[in-house]
C-alpha atoms as a PDB file:
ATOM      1  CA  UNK A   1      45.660-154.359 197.084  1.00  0.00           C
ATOM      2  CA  UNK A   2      47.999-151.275 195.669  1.00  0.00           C
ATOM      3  CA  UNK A   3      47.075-149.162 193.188  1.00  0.00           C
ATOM      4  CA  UNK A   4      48.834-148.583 190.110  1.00  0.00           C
ATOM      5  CA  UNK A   5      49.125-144.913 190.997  1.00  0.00           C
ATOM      6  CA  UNK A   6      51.500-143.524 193.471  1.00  0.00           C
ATOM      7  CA  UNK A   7      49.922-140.423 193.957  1.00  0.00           C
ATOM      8  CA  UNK A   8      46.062-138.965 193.774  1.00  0.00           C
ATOM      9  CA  UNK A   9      43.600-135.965 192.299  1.00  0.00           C
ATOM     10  CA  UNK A  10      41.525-135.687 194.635  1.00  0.00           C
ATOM     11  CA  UNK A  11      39.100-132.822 194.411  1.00  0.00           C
ATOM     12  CA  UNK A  12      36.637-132.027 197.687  1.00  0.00           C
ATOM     13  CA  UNK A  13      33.422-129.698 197.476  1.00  0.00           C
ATOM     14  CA  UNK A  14      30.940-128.803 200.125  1.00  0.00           C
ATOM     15  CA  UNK A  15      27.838-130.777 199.912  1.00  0.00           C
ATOM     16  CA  UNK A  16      25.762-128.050 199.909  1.00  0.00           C
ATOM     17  CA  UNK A  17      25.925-126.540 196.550  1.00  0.00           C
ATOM     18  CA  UNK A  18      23.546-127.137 194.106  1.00  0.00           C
ATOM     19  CA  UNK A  19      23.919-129.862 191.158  1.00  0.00           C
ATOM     20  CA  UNK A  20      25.221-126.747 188.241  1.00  0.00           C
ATOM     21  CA  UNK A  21      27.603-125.534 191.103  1.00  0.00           C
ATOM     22  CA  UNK A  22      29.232-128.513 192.152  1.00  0.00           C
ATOM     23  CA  UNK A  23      29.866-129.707 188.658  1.00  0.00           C
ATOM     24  CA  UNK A  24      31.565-125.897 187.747  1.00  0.00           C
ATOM     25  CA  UNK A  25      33.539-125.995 190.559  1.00  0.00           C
ATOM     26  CA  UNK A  26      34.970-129.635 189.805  1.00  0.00           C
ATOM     27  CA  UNK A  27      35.893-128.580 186.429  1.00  0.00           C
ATOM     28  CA  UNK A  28      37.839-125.457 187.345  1.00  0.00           C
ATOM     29  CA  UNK A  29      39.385-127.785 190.084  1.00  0.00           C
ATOM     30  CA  UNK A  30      40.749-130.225 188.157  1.00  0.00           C
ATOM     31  CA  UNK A  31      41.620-127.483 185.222  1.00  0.00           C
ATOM     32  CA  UNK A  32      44.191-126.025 188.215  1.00  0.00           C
ATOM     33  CA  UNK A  33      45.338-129.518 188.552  1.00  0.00           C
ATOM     34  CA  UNK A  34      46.318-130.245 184.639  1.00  0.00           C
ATOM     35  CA  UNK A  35      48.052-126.241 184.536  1.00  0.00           C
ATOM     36  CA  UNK A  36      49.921-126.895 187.659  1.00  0.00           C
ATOM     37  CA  UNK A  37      51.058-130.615 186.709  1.00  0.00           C
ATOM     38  CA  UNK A  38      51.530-130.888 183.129  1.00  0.00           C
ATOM     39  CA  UNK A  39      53.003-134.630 183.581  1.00  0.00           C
ATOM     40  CA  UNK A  40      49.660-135.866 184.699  1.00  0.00           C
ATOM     41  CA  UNK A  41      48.314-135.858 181.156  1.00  0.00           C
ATOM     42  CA  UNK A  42      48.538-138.906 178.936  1.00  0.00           C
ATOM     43  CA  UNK A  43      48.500-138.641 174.987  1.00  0.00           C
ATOM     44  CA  UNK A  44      45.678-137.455 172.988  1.00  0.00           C
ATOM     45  CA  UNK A  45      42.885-140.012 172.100  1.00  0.00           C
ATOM     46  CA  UNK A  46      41.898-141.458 168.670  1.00  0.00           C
ATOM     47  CA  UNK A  47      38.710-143.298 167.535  1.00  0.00           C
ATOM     48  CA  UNK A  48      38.373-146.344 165.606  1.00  0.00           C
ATOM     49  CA  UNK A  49      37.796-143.869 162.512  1.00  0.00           C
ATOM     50  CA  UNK A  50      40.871-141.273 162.917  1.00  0.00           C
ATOM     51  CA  UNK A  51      38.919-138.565 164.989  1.00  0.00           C
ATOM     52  CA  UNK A  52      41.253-137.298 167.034  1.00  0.00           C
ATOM     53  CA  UNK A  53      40.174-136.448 170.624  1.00  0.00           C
ATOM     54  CA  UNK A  54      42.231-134.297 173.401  1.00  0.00           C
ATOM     55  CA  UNK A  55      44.183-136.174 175.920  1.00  0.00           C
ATOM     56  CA  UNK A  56      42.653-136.214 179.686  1.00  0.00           C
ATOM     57  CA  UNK A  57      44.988-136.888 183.127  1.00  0.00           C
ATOM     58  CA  UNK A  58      46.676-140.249 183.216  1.00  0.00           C
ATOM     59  CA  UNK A  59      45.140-141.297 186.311  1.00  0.00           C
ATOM     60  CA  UNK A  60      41.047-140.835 187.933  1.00  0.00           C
ATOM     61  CA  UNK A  61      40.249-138.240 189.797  1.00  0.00           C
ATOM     62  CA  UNK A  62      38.448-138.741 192.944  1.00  0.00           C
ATOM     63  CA  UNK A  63      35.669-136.647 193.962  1.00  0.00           C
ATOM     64  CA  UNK A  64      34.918-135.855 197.664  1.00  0.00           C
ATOM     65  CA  UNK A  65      31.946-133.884 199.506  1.00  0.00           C
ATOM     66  CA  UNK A  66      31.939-132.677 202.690  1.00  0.00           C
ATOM     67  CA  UNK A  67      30.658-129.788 204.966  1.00  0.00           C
ATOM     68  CA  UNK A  68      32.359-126.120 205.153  1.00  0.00           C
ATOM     69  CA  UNK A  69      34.960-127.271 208.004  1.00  0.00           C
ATOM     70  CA  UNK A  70      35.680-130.142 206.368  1.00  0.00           C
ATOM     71  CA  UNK A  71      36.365-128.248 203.132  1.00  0.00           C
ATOM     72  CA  UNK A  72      38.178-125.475 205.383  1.00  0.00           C
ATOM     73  CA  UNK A  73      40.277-128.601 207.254  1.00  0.00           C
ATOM     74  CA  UNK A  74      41.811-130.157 203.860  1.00  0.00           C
ATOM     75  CA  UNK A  75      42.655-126.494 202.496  1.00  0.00           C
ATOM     76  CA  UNK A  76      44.273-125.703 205.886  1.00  0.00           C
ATOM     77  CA  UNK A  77      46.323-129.601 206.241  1.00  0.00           C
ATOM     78  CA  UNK A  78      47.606-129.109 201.993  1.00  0.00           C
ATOM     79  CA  UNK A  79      48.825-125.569 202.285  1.00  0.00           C
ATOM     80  CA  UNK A  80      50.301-126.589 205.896  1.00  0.00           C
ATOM     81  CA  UNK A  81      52.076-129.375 203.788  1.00  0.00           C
ATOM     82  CA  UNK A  82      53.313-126.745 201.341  1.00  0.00           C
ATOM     83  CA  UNK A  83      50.948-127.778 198.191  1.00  0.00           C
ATOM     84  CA  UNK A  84      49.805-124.986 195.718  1.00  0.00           C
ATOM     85  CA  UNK A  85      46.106-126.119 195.399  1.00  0.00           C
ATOM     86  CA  UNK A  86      43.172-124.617 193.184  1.00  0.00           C
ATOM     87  CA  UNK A  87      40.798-123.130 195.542  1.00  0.00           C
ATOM     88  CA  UNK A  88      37.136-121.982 194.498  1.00  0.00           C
ATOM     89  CA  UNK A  89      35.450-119.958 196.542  1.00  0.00           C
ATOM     90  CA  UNK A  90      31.571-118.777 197.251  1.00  0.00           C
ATOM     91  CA  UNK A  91      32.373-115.509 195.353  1.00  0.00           C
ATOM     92  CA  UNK A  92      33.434-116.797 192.336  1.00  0.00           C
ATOM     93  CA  UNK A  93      30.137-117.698 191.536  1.00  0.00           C
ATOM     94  CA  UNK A  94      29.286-113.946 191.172  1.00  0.00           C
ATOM     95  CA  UNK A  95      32.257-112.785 188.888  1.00  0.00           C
ATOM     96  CA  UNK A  96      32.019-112.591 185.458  1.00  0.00           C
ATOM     97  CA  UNK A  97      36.049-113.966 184.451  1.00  0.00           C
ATOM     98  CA  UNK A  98      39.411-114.945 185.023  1.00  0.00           C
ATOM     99  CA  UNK A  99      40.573-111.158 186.188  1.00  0.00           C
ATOM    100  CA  UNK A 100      37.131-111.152 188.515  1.00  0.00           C
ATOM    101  CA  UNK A 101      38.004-114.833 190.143  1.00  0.00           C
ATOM    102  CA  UNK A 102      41.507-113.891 191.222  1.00  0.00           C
ATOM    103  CA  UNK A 103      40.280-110.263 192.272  1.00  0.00           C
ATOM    104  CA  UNK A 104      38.052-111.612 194.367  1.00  0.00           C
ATOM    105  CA  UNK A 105      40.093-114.735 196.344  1.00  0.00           C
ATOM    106  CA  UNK A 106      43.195-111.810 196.683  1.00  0.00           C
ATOM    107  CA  UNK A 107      40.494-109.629 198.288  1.00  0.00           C
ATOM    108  CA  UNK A 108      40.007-112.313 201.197  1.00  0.00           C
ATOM    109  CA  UNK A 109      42.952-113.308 204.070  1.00  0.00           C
ATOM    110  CA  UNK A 110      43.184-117.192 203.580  1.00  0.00           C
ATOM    111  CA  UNK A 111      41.530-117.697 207.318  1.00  0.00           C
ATOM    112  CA  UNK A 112      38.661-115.875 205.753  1.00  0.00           C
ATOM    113  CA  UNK A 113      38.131-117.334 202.711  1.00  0.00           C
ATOM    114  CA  UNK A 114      34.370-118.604 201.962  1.00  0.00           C
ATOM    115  CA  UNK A 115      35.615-122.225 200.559  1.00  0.00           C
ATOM    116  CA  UNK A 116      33.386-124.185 198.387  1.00  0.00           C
ATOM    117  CA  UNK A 117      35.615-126.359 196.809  1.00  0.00           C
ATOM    118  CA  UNK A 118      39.529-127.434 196.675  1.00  0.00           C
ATOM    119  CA  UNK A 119      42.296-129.965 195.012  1.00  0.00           C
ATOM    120  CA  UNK A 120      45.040-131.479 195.641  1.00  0.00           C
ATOM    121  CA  UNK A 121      47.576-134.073 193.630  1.00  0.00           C
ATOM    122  CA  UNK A 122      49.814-135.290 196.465  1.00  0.00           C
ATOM    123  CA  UNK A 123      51.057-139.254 197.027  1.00  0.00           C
ATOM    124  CA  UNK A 124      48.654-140.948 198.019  1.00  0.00           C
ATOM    125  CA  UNK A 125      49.007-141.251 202.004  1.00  0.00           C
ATOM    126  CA  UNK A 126      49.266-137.569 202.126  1.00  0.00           C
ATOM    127  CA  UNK A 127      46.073-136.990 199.918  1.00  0.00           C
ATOM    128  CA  UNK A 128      44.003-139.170 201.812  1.00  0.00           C
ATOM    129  CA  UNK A 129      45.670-137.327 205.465  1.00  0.00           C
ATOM    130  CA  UNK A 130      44.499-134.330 203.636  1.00  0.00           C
ATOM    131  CA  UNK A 131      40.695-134.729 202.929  1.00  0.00           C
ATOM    132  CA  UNK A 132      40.200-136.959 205.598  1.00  0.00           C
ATOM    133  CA  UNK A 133      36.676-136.531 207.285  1.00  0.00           C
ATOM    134  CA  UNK A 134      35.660-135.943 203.398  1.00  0.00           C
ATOM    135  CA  UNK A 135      33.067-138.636 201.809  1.00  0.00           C
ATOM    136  CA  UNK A 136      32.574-139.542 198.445  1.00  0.00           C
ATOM    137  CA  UNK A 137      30.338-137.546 196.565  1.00  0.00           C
ATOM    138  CA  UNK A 138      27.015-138.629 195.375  1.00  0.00           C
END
C-alpha cells in the first residue's frame, strides 16, 4: 500500500514523562516543524457557518515513544543526515520563555544534551531509518 505522502512528521518523546509533559513537548515539536517548513501547511479551515479556523500541516503527524537512547539514537542518525530538528530537552521544563529555552540547550555540548523529545520531517524511508527502535505512543 503507498501512502499519499512522500515524506513524514514524525515526532519521538521518551516514555517516561508524565501525561502534561509529553503533550508540551509534542506541541513545541511540531511548532519547530511548521516554522522550519512553511510548505507543510494547507489552507485555513471554514465551518459550515463562515467561522473561520487556522490552517494545520497538510499531512498527520506521527507520534513515537521510546526510552532516553532511543530518543538520543534518532537525534544522533537526523543531525548525522544533516536535518535541522526541534529538540526539547529536560531543562526546558524549568525555564520560564523563549530566551530561557535556547539559553539553556546552547549551555549543553550536543553529546550532553538531556533529550526528552525530538522531530523530524524527512521522506519517508529516511524518517522511519531515523526513529527506528521508537514505538508508537500510547
Amino acid at each position: 500500500m503507498s501512502s499519499r505522502w512522500e515524506t513524514k512528521i514524525v515526532i519521538v518523546v521518551r516514555d517516561d514523562l508524565a501525561g502534561w509533559q509529553r503533550s508540551n513537548v509534542v506541541a513545541f515539536l511540531a511548532s519547530g516543524i511548521a516554522a522550519t517548513t512553511p510548505e507543510l501547511i494547507g489552507e485555513p479551515y471554514a465551518d459550515a457557518d463562515g467561522t473561520a479556523y487556522a490552517p494545520m500541516f497538510r499531512q498527520p503527524v506521527v507520534v513515537l515513544e521510546g526510552d532516553a537512547e532511543t530518543v538520543r539514537a534518532a537525534h544522533r542518525r537526523a543531525v548525522d543526515r544533516g536535518l535541522r530538528v526541534p529538540v526539547f530537552t529536560a531543562d526546558l521544563f524549568a525555564t520560564g520563555g523563549d530566551e530561557e529555552n535556547r539559553a539553556a540547550v546552547a549551555a549543553v555540548p550536543r553529546e550532553k544534551l538531556d533529550l526528552v523529545g525530538v522531530a523530524v520531517h524527512a521522506p519517508r524511508n529516511a524518517a522511519d531509518k531515523i526513529t527506528k527502535g521508537a514505538r508508537m505512543s500510547s
